[in-house]
N, C-alpha and C. Protein backbone atom coordinates (compact mmCIF):
# COMPACT_ATOMS: atom_id res chain seq x y z
N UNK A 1 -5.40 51.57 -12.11
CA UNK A 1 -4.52 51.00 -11.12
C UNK A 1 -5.05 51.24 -9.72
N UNK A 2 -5.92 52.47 -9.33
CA UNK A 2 -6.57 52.85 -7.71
C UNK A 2 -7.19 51.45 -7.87
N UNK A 3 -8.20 51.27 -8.99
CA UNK A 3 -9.02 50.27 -8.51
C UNK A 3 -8.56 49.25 -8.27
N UNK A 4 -7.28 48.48 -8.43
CA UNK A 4 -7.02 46.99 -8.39
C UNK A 4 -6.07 47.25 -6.88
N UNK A 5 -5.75 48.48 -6.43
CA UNK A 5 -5.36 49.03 -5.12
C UNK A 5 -6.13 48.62 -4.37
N UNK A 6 -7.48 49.45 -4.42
CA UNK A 6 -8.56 49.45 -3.80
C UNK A 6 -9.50 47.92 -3.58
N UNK A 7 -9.13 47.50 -4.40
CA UNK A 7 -9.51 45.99 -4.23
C UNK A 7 -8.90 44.94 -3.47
N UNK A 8 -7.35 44.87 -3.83
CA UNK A 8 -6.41 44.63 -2.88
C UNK A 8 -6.49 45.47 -1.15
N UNK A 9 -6.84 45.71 -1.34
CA UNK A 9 -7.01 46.54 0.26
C UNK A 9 -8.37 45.89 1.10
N UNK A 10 -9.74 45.87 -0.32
CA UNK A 10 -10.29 45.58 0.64
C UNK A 10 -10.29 44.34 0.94
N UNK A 11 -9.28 43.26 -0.35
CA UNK A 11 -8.77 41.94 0.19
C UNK A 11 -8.70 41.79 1.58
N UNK A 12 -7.44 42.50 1.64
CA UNK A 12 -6.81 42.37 3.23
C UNK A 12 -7.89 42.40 4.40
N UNK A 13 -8.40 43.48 3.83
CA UNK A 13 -9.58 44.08 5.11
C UNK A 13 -10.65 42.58 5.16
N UNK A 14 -10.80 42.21 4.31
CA UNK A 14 -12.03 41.08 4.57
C UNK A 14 -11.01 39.95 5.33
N UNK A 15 -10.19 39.45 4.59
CA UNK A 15 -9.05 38.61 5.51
C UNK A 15 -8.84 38.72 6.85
N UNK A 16 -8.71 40.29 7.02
CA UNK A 16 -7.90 40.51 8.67
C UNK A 16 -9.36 40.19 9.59
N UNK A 17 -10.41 40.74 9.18
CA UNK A 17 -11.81 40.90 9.67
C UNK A 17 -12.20 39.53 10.04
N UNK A 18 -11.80 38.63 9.14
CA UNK A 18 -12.02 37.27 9.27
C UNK A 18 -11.22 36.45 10.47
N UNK A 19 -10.26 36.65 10.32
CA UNK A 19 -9.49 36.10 11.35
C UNK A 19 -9.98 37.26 12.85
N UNK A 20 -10.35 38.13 12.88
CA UNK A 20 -10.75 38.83 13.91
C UNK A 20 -12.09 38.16 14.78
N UNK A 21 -13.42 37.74 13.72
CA UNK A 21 -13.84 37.06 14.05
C UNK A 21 -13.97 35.48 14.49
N UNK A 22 -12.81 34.50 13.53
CA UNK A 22 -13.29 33.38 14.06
C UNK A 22 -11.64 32.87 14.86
N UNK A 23 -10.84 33.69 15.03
CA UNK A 23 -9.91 33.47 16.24
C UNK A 23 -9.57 33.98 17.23
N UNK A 24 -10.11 35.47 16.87
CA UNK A 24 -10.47 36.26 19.00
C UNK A 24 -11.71 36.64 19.31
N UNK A 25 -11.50 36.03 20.80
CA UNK A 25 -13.11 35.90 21.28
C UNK A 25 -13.43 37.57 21.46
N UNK A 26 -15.02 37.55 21.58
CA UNK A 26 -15.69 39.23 21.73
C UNK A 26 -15.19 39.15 22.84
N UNK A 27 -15.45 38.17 24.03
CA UNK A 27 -16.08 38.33 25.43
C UNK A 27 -14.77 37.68 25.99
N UNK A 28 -14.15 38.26 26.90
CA UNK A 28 -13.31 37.25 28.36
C UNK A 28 -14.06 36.47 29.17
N UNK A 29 -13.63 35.51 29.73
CA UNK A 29 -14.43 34.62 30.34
C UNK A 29 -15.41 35.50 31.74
N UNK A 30 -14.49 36.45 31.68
CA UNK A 30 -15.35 37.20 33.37
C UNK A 30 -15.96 38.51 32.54
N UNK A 31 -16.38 38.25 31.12
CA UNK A 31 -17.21 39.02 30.80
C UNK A 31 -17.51 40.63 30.06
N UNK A 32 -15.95 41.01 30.54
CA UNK A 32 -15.56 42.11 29.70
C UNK A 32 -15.33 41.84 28.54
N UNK A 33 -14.70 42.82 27.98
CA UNK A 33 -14.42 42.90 26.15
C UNK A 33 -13.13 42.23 26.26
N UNK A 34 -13.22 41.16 25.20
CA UNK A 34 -11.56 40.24 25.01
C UNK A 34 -10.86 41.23 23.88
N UNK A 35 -9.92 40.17 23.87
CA UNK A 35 -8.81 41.07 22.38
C UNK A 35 -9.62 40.95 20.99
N UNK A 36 -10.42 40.09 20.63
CA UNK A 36 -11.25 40.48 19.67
C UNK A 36 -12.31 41.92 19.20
N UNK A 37 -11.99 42.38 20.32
CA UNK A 37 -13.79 43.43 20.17
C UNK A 37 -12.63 44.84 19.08
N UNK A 38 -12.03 45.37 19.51
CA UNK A 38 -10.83 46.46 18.97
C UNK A 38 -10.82 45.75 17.23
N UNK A 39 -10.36 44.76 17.00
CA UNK A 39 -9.94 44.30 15.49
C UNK A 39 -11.52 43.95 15.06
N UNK A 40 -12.24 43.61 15.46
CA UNK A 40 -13.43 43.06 15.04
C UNK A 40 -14.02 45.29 14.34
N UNK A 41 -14.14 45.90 15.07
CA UNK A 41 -14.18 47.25 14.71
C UNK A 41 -13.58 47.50 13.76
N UNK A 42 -12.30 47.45 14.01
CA UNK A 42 -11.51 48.02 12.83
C UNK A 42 -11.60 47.21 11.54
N UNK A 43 -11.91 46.18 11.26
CA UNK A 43 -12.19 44.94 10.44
C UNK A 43 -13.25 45.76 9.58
N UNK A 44 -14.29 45.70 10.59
CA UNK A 44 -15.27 46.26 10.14
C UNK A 44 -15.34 47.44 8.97
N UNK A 45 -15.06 48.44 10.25
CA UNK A 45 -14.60 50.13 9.60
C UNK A 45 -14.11 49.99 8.05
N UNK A 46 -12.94 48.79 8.30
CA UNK A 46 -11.83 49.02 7.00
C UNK A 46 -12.52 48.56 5.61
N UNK A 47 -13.78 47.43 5.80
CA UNK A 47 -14.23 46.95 4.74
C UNK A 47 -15.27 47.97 4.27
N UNK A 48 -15.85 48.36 5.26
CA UNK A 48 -17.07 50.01 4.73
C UNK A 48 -16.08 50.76 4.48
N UNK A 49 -15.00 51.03 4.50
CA UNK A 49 -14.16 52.30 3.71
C UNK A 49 -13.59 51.42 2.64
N UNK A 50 -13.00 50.51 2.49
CA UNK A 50 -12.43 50.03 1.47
C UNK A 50 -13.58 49.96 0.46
N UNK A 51 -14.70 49.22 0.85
CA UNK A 51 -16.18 49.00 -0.28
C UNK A 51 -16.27 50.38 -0.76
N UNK A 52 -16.60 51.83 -0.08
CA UNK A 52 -17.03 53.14 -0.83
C UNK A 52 -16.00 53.40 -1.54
N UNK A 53 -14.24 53.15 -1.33
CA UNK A 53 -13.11 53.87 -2.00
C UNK A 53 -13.92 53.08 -3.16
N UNK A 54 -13.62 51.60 -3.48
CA UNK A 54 -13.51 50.72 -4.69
C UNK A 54 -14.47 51.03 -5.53
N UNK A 55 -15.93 51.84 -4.62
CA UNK A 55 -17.16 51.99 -5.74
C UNK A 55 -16.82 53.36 -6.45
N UNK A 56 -16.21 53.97 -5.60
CA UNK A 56 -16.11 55.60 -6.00
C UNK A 56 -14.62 55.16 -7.53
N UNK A 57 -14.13 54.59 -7.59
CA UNK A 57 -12.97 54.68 -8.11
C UNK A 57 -13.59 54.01 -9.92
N UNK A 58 -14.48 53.00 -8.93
CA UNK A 58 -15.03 52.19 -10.21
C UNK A 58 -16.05 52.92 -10.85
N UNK A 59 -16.70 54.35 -10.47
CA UNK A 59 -17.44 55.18 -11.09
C UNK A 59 -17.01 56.24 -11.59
N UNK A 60 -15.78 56.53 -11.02
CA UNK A 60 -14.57 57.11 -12.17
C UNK A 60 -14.15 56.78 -13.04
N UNK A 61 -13.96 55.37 -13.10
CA UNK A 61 -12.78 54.97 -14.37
C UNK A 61 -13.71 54.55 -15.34
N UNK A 62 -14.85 55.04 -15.61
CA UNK A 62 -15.95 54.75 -16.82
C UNK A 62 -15.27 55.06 -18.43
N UNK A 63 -14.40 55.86 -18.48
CA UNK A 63 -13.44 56.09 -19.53
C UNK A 63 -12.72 54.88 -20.20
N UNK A 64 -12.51 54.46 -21.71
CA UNK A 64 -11.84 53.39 -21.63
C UNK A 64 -10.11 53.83 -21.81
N UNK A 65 -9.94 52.58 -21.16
CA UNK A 65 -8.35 52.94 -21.32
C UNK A 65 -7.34 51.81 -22.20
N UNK A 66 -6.82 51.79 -23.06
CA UNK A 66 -6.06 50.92 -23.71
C UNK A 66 -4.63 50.16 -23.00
N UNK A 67 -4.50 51.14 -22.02
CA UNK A 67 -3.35 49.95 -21.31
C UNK A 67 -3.60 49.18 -20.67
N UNK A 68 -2.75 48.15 -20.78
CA UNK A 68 -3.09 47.00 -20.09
C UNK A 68 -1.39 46.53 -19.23
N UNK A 69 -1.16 47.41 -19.66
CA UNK A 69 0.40 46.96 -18.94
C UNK A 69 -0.02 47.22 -17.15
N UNK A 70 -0.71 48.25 -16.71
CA UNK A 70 -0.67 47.89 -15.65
C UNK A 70 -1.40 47.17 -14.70
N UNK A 71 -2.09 46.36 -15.42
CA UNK A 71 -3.41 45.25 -15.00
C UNK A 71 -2.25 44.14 -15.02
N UNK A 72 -1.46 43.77 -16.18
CA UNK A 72 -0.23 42.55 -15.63
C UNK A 72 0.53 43.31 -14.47
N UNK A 73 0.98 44.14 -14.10
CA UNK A 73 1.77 43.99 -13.11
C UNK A 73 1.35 44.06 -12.14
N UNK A 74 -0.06 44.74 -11.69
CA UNK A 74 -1.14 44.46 -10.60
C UNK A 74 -1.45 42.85 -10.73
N UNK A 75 -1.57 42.45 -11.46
CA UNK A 75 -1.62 40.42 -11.29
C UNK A 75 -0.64 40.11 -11.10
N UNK A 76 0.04 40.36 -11.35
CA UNK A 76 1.90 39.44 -11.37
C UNK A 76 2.09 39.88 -9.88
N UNK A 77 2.37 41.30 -9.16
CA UNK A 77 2.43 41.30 -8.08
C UNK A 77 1.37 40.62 -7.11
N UNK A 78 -0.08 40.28 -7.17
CA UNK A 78 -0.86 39.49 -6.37
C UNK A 78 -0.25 38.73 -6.24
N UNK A 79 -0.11 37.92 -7.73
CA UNK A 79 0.30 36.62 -7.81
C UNK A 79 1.94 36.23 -6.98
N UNK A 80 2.58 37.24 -6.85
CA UNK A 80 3.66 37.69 -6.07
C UNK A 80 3.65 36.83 -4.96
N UNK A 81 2.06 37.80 -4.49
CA UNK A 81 1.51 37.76 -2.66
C UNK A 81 1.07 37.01 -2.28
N UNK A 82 0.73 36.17 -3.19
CA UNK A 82 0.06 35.02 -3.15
C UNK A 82 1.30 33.72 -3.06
N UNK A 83 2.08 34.18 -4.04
CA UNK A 83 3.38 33.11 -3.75
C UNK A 83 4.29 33.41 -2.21
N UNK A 84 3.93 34.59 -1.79
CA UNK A 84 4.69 35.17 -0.78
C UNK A 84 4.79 34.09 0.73
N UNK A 85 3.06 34.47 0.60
CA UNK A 85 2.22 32.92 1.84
C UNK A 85 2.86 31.83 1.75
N UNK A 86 2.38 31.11 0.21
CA UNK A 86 3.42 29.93 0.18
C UNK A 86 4.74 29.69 0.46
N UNK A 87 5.39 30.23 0.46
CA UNK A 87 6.86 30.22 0.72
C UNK A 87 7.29 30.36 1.92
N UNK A 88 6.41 31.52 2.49
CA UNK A 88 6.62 32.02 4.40
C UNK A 88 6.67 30.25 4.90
N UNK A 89 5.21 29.93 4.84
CA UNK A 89 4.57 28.88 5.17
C UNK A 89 5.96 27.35 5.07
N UNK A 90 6.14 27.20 3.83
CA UNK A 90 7.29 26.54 3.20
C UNK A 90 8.76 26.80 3.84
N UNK A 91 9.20 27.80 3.68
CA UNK A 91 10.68 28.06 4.08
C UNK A 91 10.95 28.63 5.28
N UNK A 92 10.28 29.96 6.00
CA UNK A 92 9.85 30.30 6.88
C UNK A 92 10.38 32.16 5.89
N UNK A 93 10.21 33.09 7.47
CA UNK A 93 10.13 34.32 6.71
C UNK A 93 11.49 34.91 6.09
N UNK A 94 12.59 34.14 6.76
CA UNK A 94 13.79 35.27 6.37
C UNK A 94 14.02 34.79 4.58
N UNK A 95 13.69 33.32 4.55
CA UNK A 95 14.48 32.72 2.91
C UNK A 95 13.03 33.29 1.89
N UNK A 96 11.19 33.17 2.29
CA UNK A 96 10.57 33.61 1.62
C UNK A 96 10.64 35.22 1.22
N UNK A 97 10.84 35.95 2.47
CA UNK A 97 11.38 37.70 1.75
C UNK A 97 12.27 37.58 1.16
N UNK A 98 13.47 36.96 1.03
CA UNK A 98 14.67 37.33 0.32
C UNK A 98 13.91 37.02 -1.40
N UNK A 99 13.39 35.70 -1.39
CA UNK A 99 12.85 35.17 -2.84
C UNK A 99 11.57 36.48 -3.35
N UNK A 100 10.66 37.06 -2.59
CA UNK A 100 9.62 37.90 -2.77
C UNK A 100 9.91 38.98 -3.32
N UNK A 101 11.25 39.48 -2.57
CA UNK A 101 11.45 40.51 -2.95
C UNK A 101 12.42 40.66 -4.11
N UNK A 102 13.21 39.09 -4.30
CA UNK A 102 13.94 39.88 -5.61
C UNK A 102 12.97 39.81 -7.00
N UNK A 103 11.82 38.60 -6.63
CA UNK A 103 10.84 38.63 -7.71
C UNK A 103 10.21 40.09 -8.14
N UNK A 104 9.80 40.81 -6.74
CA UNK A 104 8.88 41.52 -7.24
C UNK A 104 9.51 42.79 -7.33
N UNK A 105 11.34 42.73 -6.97
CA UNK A 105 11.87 44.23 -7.78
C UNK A 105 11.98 44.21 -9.11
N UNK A 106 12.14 42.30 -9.29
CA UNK A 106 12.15 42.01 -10.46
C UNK A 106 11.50 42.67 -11.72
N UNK A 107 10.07 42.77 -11.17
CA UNK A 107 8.57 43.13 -11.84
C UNK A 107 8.93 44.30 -11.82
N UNK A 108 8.89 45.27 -10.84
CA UNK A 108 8.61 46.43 -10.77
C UNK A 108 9.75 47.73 -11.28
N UNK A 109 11.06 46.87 -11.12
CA UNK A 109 12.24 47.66 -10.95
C UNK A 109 13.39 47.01 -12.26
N UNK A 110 12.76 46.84 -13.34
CA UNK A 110 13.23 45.83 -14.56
C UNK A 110 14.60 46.57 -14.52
N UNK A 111 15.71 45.79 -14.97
CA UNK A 111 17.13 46.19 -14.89
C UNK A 111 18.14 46.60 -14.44
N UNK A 112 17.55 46.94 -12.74
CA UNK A 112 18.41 46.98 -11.90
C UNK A 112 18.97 46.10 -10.93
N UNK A 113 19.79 45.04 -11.67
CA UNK A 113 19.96 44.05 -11.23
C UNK A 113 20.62 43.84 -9.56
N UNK A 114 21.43 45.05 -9.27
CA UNK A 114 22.48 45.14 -8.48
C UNK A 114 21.73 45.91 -7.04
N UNK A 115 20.85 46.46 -7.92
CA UNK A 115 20.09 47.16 -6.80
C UNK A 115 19.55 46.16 -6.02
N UNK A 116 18.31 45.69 -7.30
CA UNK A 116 17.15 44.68 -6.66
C UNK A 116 18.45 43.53 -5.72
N UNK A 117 19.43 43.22 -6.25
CA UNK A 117 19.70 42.12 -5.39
C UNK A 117 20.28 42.14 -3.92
N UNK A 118 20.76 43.34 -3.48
CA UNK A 118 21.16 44.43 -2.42
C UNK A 118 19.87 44.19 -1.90
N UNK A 119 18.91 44.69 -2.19
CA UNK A 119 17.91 45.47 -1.42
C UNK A 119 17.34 44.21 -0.97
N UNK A 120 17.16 42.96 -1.63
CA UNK A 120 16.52 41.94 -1.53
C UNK A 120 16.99 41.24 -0.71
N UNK A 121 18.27 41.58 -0.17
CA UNK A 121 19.02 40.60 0.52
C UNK A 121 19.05 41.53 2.08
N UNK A 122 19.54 42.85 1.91
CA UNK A 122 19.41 43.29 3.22
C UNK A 122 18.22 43.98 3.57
N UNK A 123 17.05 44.07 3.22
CA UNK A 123 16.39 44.49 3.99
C UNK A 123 15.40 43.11 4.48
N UNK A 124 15.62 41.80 4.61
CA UNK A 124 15.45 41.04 5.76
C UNK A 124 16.74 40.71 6.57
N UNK A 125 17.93 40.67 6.22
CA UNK A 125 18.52 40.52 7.18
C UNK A 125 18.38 41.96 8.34
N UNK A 126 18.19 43.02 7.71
CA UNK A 126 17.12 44.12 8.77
C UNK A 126 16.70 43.46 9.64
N UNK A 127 15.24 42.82 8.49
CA UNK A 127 14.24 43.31 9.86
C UNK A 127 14.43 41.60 10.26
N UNK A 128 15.20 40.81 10.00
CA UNK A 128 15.47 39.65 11.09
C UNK A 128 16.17 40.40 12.61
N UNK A 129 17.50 41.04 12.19
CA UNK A 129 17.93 41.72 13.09
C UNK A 129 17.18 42.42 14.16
N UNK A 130 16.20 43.57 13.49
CA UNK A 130 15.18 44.07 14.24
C UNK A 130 14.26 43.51 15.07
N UNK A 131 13.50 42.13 14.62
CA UNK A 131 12.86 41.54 15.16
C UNK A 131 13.51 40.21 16.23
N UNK A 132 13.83 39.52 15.40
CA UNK A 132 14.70 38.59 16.19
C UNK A 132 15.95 38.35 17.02
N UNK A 133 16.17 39.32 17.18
CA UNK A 133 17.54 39.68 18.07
C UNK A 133 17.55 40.88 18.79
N UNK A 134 16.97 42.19 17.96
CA UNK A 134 16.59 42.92 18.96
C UNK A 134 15.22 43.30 19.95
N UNK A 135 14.16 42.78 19.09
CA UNK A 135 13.01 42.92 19.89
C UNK A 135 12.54 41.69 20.62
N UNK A 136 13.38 40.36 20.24
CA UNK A 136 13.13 39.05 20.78
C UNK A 136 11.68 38.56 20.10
N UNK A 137 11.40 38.87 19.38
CA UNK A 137 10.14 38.31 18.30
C UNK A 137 10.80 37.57 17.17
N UNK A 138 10.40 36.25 17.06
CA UNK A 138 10.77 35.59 16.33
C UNK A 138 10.21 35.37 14.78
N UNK A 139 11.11 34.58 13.85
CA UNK A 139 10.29 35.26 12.83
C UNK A 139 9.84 34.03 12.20
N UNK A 140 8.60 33.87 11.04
CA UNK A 140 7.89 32.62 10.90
C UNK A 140 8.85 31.56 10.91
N UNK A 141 8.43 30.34 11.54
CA UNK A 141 9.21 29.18 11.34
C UNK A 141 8.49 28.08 9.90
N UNK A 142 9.58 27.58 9.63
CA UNK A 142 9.82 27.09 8.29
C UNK A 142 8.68 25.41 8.60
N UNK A 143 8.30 25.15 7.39
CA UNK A 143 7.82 24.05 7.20
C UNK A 143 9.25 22.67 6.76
N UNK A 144 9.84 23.29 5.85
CA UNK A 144 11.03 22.96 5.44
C UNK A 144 12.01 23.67 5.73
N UNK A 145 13.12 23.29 6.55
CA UNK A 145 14.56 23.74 7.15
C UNK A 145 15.58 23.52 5.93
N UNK A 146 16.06 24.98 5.25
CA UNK A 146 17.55 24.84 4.50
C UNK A 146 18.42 24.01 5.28
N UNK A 147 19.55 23.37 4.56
CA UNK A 147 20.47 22.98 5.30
C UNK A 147 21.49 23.65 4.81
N UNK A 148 21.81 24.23 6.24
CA UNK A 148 22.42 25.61 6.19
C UNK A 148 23.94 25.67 7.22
């Protein structure tokens, strides 16, 4: 399970690194360091630490192991994160967390129906609250508008 962690991580890290490079500039026009140079580093950093965790983990787990239960729920949750995008993108963020998260207490948290559906429901109306009303940051806008 470290390793499909560790892989997932250095997902992100190649992702964020990416967008570091081809949407903030190195340079300001008068020549100093722009908002790119800071994330372009850390981009960096995170994929040379993420690459040694993933090799070190993958030269541990040389042992075989017969479960496989937690290789589906490391896919099912990608596949989660992967539906997560789509939906932000699609609905915007408050209706895609509410759906994300009851899926993936779904996965993770089998039979607590009352919980997962609580938790799924208020912890974006949270962080809508948090963000959009109290910090004035708005939160993704929808491709498709509920009619609401």
């Amino acid at each position: 399970m470290r390793i499909v962690f560790a892989l997932v991580l250095l997902a992100g890290a190649v992702f964020y690194t990416y967008v570091a490079f081809v949407d903030l500039s190195f340079l300001t026009r008068t020549g100093r360091l722009g908002p790119g140079f800071f994330p372009r580093v850390i981009g960096v950093t995170a994929i040379v630490v993420c690459l040694l965790i993933t090799l070190d983990e993958m030269r541990r787990s040389r042992e075989p192991n017969g479960d496989n239960s937690r290789w589906r729920d490391a896919v099912a949750l990608i596949a989660l994160g992967l539906l997560y995008a789509v939906l932000m993108r699609l609905f915007g963020g408050f209706v895609a967390t509410v759906i994300f998260l009851g899926l993936a207490l779904t996965v993770v948290n089998p039979g607590r129906h009352l919980t997962n559906g609580l938790v799924s429901v208020l912890v974006p109306i949270a962080v809508y609250l948090l963000f959009d009303r109290l910090l004035n940051a708005s939160m993704p806008p929808a491709l498709y508008s509920l009619p609401i």
